[in-house]
C-alpha atoms as a PDB file:
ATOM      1  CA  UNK A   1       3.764  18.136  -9.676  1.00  0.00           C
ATOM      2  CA  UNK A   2       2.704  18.125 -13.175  1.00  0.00           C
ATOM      3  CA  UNK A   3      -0.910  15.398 -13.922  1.00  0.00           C
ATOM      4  CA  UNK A   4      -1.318  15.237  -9.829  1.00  0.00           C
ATOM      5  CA  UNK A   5      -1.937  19.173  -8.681  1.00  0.00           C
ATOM      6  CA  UNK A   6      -5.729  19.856  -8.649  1.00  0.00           C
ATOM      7  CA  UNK A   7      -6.440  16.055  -8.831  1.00  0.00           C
ATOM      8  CA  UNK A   8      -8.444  14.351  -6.445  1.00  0.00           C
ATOM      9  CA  UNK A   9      -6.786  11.269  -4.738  1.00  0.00           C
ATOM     10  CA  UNK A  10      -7.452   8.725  -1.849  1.00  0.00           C
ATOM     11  CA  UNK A  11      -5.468   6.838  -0.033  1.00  0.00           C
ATOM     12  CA  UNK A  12      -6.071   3.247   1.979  1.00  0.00           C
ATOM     13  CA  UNK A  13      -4.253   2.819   4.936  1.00  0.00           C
ATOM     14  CA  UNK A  14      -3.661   6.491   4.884  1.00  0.00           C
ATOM     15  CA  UNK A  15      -3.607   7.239   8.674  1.00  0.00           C
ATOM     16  CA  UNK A  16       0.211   5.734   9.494  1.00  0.00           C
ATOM     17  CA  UNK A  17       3.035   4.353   7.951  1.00  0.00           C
ATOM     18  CA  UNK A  18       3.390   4.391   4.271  1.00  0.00           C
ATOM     19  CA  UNK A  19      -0.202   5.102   3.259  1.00  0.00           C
ATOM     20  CA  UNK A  20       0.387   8.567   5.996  1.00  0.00           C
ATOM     21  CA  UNK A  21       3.579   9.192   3.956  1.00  0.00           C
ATOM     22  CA  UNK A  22       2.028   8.643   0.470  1.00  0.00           C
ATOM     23  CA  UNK A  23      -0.613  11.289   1.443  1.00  0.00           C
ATOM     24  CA  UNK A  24       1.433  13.898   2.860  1.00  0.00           C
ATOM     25  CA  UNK A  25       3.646  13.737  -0.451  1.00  0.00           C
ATOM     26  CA  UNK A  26       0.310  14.055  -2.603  1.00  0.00           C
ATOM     27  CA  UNK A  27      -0.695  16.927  -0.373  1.00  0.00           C
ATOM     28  CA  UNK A  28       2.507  18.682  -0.801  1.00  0.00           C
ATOM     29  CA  UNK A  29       2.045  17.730  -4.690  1.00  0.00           C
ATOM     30  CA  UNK A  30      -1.201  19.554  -4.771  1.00  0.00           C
ATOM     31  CA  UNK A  31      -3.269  16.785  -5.114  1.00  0.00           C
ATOM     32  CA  UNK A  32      -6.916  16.933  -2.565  1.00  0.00           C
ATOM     33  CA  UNK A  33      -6.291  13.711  -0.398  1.00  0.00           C
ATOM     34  CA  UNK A  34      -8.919  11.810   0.966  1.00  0.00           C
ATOM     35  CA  UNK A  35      -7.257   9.433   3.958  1.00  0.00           C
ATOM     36  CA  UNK A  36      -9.346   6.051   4.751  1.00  0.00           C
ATOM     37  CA  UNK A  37      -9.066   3.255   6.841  1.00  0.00           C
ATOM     38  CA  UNK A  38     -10.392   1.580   9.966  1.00  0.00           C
ATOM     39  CA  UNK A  39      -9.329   3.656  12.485  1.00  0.00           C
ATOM     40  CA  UNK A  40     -10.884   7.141  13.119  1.00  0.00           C
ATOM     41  CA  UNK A  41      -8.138   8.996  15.322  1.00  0.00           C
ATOM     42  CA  UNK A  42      -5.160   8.464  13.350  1.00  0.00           C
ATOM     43  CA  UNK A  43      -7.099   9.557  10.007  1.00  0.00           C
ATOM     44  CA  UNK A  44      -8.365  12.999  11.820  1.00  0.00           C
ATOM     45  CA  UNK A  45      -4.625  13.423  12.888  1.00  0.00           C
ATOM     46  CA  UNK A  46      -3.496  13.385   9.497  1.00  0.00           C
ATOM     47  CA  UNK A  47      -5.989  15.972   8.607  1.00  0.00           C
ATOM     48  CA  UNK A  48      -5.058  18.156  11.470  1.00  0.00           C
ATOM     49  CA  UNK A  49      -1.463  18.225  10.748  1.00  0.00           C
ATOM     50  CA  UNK A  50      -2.256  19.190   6.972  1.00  0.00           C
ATOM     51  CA  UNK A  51      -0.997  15.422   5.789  1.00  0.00           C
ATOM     52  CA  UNK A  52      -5.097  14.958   3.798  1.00  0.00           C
ATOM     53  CA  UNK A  53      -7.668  17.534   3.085  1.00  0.00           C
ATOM     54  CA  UNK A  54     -10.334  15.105   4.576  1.00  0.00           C
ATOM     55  CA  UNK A  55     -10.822  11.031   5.517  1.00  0.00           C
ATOM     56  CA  UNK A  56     -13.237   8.381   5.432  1.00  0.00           C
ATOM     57  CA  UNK A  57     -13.125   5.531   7.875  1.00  0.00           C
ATOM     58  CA  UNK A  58     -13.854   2.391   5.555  1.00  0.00           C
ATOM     59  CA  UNK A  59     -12.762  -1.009   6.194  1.00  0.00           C
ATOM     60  CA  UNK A  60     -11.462  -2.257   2.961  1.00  0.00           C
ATOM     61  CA  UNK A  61     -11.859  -5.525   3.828  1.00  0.00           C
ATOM     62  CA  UNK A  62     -15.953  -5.472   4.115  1.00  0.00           C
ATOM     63  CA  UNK A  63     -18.017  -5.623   1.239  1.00  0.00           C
ATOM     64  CA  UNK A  64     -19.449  -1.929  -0.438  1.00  0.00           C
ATOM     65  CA  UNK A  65     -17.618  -0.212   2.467  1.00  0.00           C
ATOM     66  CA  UNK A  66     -14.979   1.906   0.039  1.00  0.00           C
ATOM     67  CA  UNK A  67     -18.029   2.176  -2.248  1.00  0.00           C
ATOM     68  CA  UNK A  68     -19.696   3.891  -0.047  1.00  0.00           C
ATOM     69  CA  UNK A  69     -16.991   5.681   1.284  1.00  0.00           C
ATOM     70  CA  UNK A  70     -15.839   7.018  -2.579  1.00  0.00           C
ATOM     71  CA  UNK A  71     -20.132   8.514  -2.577  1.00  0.00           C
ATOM     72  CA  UNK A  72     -19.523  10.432   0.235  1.00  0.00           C
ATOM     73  CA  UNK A  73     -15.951  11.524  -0.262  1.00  0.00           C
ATOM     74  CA  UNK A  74     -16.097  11.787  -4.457  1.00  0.00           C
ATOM     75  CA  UNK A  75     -14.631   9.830  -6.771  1.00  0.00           C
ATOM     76  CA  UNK A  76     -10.355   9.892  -7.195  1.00  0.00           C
ATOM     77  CA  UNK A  77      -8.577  10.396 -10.341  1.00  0.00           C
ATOM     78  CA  UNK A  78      -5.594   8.610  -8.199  1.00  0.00           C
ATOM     79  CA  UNK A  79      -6.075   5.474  -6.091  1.00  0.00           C
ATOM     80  CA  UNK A  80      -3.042   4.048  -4.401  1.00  0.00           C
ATOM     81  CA  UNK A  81      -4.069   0.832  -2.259  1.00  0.00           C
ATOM     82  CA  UNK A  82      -1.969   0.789   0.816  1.00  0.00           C
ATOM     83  CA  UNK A  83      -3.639  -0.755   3.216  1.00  0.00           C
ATOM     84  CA  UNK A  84      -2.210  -3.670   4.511  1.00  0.00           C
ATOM     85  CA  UNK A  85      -1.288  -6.382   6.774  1.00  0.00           C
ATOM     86  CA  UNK A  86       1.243  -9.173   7.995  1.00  0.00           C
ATOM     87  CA  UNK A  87       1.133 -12.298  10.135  1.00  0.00           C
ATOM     88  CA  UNK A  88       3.285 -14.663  10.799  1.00  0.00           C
ATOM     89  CA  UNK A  89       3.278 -18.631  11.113  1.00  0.00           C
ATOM     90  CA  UNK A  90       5.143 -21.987  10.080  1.00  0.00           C
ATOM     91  CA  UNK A  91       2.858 -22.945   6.890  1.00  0.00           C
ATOM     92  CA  UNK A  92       1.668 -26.302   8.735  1.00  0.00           C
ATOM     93  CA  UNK A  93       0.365 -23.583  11.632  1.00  0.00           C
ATOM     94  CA  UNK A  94      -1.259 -21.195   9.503  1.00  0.00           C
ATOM     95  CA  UNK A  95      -4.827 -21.984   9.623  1.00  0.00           C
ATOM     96  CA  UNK A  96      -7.620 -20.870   7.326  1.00  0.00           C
ATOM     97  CA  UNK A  97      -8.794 -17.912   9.469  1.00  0.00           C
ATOM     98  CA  UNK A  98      -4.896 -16.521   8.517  1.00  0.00           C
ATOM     99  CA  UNK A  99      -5.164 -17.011   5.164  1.00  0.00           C
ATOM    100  CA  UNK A 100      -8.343 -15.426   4.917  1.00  0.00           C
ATOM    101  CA  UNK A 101      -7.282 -12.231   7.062  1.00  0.00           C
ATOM    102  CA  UNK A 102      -4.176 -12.141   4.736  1.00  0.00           C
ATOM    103  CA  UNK A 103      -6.049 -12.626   1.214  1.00  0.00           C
ATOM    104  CA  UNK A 104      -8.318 -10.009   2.569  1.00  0.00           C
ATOM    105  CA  UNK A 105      -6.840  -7.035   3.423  1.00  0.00           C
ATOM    106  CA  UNK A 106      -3.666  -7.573   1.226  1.00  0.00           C
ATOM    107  CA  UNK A 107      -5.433  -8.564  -1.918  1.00  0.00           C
ATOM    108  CA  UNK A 108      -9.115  -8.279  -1.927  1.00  0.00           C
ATOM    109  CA  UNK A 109      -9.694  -5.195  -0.409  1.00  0.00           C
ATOM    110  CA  UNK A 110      -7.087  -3.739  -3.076  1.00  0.00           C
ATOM    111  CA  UNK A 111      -9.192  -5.589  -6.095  1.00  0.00           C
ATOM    112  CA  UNK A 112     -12.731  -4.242  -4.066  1.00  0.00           C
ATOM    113  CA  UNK A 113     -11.048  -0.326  -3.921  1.00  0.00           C
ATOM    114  CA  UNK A 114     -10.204  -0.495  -7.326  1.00  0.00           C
ATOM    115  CA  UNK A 115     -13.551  -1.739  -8.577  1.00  0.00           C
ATOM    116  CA  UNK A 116     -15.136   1.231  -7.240  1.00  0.00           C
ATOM    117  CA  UNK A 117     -12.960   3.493  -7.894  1.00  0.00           C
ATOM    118  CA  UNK A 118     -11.717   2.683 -11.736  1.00  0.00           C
ATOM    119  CA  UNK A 119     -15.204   3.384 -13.564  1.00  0.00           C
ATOM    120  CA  UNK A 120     -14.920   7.107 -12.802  1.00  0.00           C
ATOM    121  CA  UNK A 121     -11.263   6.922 -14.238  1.00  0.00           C
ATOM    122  CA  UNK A 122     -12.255   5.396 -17.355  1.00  0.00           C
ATOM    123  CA  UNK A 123     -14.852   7.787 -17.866  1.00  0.00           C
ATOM    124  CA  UNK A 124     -12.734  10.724 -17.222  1.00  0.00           C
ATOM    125  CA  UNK A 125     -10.000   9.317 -19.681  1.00  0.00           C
ATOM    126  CA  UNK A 126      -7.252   9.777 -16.694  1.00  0.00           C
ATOM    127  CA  UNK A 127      -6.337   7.787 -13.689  1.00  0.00           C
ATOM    128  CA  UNK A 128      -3.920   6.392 -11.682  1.00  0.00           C
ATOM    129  CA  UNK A 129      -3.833   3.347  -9.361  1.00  0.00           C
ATOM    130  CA  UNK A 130      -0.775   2.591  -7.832  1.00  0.00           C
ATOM    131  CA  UNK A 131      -0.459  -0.288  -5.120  1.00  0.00           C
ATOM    132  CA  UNK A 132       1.557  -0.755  -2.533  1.00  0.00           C
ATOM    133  CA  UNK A 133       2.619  -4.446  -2.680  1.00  0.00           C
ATOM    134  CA  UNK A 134       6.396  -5.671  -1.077  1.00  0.00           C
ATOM    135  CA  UNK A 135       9.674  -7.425  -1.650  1.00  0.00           C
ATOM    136  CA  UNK A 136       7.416 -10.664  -0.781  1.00  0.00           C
ATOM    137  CA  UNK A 137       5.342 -10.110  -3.753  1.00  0.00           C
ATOM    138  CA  UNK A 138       8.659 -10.562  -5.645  1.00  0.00           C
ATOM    139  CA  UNK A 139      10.447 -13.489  -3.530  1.00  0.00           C
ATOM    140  CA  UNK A 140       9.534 -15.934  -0.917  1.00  0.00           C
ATOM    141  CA  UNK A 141      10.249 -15.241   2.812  1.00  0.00           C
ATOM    142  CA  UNK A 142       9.945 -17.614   5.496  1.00  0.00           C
ATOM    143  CA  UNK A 143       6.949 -17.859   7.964  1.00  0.00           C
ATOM    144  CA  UNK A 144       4.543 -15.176   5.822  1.00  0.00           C
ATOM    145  CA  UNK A 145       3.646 -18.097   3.197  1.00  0.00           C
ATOM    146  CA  UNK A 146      -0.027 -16.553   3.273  1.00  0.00           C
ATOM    147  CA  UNK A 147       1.042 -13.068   3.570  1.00  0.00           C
ATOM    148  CA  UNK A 148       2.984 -14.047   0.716  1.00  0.00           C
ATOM    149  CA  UNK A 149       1.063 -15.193  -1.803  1.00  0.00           C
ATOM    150  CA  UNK A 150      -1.023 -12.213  -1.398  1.00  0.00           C
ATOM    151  CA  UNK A 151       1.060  -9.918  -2.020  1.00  0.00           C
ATOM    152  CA  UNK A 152       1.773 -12.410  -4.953  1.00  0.00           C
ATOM    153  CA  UNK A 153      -1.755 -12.122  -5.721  1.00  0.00           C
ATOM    154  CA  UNK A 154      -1.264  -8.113  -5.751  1.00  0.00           C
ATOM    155  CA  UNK A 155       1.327  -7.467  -8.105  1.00  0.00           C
ATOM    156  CA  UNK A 156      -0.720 -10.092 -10.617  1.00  0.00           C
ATOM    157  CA  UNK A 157      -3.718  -7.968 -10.565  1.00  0.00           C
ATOM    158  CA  UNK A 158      -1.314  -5.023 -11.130  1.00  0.00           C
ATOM    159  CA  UNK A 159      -0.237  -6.223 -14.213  1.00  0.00           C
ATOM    160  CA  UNK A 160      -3.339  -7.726 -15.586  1.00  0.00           C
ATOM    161  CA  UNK A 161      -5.152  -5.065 -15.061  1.00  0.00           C
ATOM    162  CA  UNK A 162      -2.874  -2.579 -16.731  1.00  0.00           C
ATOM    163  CA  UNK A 163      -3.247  -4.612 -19.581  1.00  0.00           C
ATOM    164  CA  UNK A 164      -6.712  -3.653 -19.701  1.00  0.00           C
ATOM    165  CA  UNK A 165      -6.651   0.016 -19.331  1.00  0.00           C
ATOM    166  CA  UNK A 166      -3.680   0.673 -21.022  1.00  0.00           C
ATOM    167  CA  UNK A 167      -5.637   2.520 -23.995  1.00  0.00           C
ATOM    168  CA  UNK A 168      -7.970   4.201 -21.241  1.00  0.00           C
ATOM    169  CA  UNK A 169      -5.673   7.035 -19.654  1.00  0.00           C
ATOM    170  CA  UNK A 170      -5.233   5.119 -17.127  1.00  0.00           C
ATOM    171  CA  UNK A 171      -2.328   3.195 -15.519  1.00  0.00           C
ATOM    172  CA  UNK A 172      -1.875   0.624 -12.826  1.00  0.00           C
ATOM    173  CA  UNK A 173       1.649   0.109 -11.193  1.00  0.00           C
ATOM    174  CA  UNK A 174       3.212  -1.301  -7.877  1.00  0.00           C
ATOM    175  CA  UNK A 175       5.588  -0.001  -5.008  1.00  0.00           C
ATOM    176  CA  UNK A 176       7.280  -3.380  -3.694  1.00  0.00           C
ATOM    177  CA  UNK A 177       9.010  -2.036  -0.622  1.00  0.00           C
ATOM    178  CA  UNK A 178      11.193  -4.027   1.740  1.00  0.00           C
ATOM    179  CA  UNK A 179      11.483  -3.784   5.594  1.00  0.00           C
ATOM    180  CA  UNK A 180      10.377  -0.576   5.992  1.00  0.00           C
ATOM    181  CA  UNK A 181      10.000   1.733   9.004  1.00  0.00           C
ATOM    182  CA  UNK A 182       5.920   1.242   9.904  1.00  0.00           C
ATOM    183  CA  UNK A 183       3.949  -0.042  12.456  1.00  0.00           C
ATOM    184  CA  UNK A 184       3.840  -3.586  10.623  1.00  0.00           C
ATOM    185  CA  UNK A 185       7.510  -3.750  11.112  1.00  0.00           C
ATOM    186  CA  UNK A 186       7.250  -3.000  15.262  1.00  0.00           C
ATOM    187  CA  UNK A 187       5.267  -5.658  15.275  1.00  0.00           C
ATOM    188  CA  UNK A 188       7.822  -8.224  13.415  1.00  0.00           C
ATOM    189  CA  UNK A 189      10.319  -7.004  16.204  1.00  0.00           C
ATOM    190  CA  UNK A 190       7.753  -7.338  19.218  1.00  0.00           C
ATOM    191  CA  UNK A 191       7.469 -11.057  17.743  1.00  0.00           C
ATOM    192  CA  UNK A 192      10.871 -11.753  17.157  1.00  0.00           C
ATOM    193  CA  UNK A 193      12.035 -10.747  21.075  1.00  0.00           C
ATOM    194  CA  UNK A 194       9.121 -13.176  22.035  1.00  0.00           C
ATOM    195  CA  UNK A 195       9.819 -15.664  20.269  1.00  0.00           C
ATOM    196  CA  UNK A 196      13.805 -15.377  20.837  1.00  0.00           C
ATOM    197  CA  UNK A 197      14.677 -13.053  23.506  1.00  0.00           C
ATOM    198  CA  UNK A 198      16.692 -11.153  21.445  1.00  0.00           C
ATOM    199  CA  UNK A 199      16.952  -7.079  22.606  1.00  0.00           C
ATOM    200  CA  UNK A 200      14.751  -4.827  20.282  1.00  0.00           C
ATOM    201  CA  UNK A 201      18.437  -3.591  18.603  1.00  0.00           C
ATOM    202  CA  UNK A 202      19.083  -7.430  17.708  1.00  0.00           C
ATOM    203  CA  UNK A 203      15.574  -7.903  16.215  1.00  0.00           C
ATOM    204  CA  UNK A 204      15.758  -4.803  14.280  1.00  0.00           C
ATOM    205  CA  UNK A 205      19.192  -5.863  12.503  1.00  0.00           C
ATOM    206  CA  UNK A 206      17.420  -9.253  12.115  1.00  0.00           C
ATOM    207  CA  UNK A 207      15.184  -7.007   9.423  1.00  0.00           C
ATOM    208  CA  UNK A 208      17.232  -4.570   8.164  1.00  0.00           C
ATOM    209  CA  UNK A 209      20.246  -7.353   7.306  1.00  0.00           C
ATOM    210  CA  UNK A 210      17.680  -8.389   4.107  1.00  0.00           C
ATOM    211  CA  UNK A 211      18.764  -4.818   2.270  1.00  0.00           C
ATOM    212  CA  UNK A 212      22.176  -4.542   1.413  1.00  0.00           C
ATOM    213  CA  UNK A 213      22.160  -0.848   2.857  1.00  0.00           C
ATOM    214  CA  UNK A 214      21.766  -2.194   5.886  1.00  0.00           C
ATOM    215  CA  UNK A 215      19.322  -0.102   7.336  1.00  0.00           C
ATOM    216  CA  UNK A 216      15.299   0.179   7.059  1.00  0.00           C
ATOM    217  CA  UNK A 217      13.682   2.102   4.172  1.00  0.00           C
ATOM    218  CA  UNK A 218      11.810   5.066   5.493  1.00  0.00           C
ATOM    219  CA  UNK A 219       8.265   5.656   4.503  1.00  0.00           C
ATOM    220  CA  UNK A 220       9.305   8.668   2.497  1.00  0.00           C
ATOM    221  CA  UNK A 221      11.412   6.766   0.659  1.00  0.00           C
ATOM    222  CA  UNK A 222       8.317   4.456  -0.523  1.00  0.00           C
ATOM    223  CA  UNK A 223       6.093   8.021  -1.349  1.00  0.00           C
ATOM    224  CA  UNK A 224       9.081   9.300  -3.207  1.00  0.00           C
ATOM    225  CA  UNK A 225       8.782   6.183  -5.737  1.00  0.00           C
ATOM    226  CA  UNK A 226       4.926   6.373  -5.359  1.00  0.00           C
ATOM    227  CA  UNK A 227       5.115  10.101  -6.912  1.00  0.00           C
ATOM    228  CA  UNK A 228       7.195   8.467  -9.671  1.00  0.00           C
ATOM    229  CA  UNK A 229       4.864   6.238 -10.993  1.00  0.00           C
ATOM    230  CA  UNK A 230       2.031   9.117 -10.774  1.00  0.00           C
ATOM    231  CA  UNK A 231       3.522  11.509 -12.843  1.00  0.00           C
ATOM    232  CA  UNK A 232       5.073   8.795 -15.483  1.00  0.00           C
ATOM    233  CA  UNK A 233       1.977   8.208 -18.176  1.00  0.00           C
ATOM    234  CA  UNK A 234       4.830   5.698 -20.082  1.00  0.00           C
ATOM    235  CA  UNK A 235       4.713   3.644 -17.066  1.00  0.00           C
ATOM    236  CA  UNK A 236       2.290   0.750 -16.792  1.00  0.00           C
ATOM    237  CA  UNK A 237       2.366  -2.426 -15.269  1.00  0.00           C
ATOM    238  CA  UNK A 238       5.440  -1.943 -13.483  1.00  0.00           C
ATOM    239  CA  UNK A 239       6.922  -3.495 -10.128  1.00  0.00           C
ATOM    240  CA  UNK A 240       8.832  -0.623  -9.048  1.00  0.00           C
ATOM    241  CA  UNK A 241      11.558  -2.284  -5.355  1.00  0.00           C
ATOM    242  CA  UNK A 242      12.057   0.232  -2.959  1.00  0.00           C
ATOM    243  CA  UNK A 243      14.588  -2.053  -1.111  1.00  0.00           C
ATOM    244  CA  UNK A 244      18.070  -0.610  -1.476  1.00  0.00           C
ATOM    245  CA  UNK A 245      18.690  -3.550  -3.956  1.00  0.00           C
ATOM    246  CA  UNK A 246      17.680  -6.546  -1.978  1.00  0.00           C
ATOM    247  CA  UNK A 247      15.910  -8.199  -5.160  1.00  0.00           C
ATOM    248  CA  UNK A 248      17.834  -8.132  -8.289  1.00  0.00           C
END
């Protein structure tokens, strides 16, 4: 694809789920994909099955981790923050431990990637940072108050920031997917046939009823827009839903 082939990328979160997806489409794009996260053997899978050209397991939640993790691995031209995470508790039940976990991954360790990352950008004159934020960084949803407001959090550094660099090259934008296929979403079912006793079918429709498709959007789907907002200079500062039309 035309402004990503040849470039140098990495991806958070880029051993499963959407951050997996996000770097197989760069890959097939022609872009040199550098997978991170926490978790060694799902990063070296992805390089096995051709999804990255290499990884770097860096927490992005730990201070100069993705620093040091951009020395070894070289600096991107593209950034897309997809790390993430989601718990859920009744607000009066969501302690300060949650809330920090939450603001963490979901919102700091975006803001820490993108600290390290953006001065290379700025001196090359090109770069792209997109982050994957959510439908709840657009709406409320019940029992994720501090998941939330970080994704809340997210989409506001997206667009501040993109105010800043807009005359640099460089341009900041946001995927806000809804319930999508990914491990984060097994994990909403596993809690929703504890807490109810619902069958695994009834807690999946419980998820998929909030897009008026009525299914789950597929990881692809999220990479597709991802690719989008890479290869669109115009585009800055924009909240792109991938949520078959669940927010207006």
């Amino acid at each position: 694809m035309d402004g990503i082939s040849g470039r140098q990328a990495i991806v958070t979160g880029g051993g499963t789920g959407i951050g997996l997806a996000v770097a197989a489409a760069l890959t097939r794009a022609g872009a040199r994909v550098t997978v991170a996260g926490r978790r060694e053997a799902p990063l070296r899978a992805a390089v096995e099955a051709g999804h990255a050209a290499g990884f770097e397991v860096a927490d992005v939640t730990e201070p100069g981790a993705f620093a040091a993790a951009l020395a070894r691995a070289g600096h991107p031209a593209i950034l897309v923050n997809a790390a993430g995470a989601a718990e859920s508790a009744p607000f009066l039940r969501s302690d300060d431990a949650l809330w920090d976990r939450m603001l963490r991954v979901n919102l700091l360790g975006a803001a820490a990637a993108t600290r390290a990352a953006l001065p290379a950008m700025l001196e090359a004159g090109w770069g792209r940072v997109v982050n994957v934020a959510s439908t709840a960084s657009l709406r409320g949803y019940p029992y994720v108050t501090a998941y939330a407001a970080a994704k809340h959090g997210l989409l506001g550094l997206t667009r501040s920031l993109a105010l800043e660099v807009a005359t640099r090259g460089v341009t900041v934008n946001a995927v806000c997917p809804g319930f999508t296929e990914t491990d984060i979403v097994a994990e909403s079912v596993s809690r929703i046939i504890a807490k109810t006793g619902r069958t695994e079918a009834e807690a999946r429709a419980e998820l998929a009823r909030h897009n008026p498709q009525g299914r789950l959007v597929q990881p692809e789907e999220v990479a597709s827009a991802v690719l989008f907002l890479l290869g669109n200079a115009a585009v800055n500062g924009r909240a792109l839903a991938v949520d078959g039309g669940e927010v207006p």
